[in-house]
C-alpha atoms as a PDB file:
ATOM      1  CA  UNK A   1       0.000   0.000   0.000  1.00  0.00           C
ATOM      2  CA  UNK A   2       1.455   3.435  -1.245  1.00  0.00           C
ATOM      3  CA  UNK A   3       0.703   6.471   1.437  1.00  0.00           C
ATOM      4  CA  UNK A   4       2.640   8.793  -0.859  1.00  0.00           C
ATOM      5  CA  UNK A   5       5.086   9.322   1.755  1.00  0.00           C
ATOM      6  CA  UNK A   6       9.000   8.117   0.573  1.00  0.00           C
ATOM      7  CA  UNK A   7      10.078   5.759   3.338  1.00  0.00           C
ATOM      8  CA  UNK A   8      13.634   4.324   2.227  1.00  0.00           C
ATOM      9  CA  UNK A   9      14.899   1.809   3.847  1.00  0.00           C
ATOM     10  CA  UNK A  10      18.720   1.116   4.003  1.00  0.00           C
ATOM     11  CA  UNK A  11      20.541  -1.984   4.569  1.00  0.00           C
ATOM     12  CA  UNK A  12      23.671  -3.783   2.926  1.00  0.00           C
ATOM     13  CA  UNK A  13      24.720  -7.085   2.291  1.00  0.00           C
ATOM     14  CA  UNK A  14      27.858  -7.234   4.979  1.00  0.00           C
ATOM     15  CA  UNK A  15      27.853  -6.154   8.626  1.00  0.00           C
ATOM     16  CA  UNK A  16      30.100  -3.890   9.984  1.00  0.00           C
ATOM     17  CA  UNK A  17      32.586  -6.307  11.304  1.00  0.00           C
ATOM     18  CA  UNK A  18      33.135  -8.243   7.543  1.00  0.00           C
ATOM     19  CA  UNK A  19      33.550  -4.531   6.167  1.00  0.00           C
ATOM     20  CA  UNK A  20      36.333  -4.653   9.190  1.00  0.00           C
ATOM     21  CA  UNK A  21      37.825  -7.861   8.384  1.00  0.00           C
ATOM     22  CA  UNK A  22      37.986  -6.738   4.517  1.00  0.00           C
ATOM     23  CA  UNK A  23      39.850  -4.234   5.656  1.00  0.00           C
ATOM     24  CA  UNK A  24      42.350  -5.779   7.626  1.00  0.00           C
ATOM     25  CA  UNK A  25      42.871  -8.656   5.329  1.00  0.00           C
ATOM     26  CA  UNK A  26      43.646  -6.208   2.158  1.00  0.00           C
ATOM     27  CA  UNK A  27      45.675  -4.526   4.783  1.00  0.00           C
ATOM     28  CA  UNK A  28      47.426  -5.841   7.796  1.00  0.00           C
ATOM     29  CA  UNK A  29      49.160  -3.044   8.934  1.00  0.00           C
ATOM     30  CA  UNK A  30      46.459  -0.704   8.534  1.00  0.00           C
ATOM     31  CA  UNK A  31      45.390   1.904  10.844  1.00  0.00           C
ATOM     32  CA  UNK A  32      41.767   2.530  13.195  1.00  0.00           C
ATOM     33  CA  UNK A  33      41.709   5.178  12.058  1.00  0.00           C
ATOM     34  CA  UNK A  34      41.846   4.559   8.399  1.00  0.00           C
ATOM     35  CA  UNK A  35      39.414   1.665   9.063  1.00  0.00           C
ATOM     36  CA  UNK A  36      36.904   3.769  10.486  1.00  0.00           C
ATOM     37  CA  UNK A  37      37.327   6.417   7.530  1.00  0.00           C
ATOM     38  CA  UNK A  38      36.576   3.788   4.573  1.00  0.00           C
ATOM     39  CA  UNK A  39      34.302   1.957   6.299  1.00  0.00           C
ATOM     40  CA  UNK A  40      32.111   4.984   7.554  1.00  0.00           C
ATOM     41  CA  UNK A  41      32.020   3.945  11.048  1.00  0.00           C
ATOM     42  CA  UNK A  42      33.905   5.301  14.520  1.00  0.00           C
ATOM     43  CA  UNK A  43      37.456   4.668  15.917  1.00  0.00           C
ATOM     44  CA  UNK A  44      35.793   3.689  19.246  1.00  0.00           C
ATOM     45  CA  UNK A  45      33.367   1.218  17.139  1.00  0.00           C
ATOM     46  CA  UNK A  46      36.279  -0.225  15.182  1.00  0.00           C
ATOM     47  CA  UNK A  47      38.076  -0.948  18.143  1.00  0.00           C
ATOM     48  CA  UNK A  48      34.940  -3.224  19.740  1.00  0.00           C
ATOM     49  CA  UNK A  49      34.746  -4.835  16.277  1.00  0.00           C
ATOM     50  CA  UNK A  50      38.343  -5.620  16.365  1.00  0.00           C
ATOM     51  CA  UNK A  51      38.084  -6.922  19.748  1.00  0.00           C
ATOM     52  CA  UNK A  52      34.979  -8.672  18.922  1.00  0.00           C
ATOM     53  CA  UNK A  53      37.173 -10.327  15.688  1.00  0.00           C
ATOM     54  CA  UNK A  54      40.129 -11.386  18.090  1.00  0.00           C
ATOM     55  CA  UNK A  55      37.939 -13.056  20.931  1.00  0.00           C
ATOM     56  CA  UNK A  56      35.842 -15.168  18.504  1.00  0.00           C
ATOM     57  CA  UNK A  57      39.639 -16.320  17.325  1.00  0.00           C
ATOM     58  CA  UNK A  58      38.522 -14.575  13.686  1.00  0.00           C
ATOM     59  CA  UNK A  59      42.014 -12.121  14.170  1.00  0.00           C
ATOM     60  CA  UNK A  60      45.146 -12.064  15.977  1.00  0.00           C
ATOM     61  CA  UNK A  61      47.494  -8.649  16.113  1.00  0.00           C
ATOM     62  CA  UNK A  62      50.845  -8.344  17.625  1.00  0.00           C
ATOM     63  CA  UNK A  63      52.694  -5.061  18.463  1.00  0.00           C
ATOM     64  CA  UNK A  64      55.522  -3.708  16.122  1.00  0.00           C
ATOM     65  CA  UNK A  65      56.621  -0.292  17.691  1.00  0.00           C
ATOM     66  CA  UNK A  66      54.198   2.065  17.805  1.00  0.00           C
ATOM     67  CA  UNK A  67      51.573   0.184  15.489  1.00  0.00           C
ATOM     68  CA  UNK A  68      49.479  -3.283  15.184  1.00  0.00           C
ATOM     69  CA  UNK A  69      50.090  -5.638  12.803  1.00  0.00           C
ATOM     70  CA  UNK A  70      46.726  -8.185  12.140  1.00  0.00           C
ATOM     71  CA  UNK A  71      47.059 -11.654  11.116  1.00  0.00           C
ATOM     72  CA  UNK A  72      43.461 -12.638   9.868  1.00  0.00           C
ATOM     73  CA  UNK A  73      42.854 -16.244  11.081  1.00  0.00           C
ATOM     74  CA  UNK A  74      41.950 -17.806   7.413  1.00  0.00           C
ATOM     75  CA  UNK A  75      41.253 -21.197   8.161  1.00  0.00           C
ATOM     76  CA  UNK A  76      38.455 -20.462  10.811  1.00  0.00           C
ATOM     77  CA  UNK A  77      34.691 -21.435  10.223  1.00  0.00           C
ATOM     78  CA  UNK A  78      31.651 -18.403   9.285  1.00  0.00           C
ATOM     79  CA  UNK A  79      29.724 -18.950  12.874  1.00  0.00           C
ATOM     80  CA  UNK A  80      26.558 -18.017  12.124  1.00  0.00           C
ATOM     81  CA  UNK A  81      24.881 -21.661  11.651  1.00  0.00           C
ATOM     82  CA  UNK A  82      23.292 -20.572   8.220  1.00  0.00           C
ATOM     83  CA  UNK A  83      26.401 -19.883   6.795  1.00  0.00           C
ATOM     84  CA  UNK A  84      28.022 -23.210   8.008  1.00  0.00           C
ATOM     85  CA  UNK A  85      30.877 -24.569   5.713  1.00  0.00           C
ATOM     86  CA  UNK A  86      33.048 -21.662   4.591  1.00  0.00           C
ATOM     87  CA  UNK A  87      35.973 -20.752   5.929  1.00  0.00           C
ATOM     88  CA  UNK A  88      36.600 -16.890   6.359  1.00  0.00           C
ATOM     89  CA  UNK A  89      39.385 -17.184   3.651  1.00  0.00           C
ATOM     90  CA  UNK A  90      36.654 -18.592   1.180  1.00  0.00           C
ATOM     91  CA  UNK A  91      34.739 -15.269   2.048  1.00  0.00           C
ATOM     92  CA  UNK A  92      37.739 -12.858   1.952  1.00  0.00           C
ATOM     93  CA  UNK A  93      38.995 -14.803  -1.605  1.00  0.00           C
ATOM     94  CA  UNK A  94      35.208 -13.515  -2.817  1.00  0.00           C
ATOM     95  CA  UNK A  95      34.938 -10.370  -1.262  1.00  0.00           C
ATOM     96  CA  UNK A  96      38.388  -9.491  -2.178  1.00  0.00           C
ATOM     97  CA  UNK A  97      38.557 -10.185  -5.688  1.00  0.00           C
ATOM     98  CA  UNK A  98      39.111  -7.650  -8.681  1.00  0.00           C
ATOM     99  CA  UNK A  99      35.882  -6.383 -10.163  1.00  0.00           C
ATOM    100  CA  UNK A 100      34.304  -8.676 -13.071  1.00  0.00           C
ATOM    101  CA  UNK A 101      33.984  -6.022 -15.733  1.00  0.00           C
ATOM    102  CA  UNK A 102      30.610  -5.347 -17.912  1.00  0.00           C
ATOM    103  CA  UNK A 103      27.323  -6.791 -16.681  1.00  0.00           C
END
């Protein structure tokens, strides 16, 4: 039923903390800050993602001076039970991929 008001809804196909991982995998030395910046989200809400990633055994990061360095944890399972089977480097390989040209 159309009330002739506009009501858009948004959504998107990844959550915040794949958008997160993406980032970190293309990068492993990258930044918060710059994290936050592509992905369109706060330092503060990075960091819980990133914490979030390393205590569900999804990330690892060690300290090299004054910055992190992130080792994504490839081999690990998706653990939402729908998404059973793939590993998070079968997601990355996907999401991470050059874009297919034309249609």
């Amino acid at each position: 039923m159309d009330d002739g008001t506009t009501s858009e809804r948004h959504w998107t196909f990844l959550t915040n903390h794949a958008r997160v991982l993406v980032q970190i995998a293309r990068d492993p030395g990258i930044r918060v800050r710059d994290i936050a910046a592509s992905c369109l989200l706060t330092e503060r809400a990075v960091q819980r993602m990133i914490t979030d990633l390393e205590q569900a055994g999804y990330l690892s990061h060690e300290r090299r001076g004054r910055t992190n360095h992130y080792s994504v944890i490839a081999a690990k399972q998706l653990r939402h039970p729908a998404d059973a089977g793939p590993t998070v480097s079968e997601l990355l390989a996907v999401l991470l991929r050059e874009p297919v040209s034309g249609h």
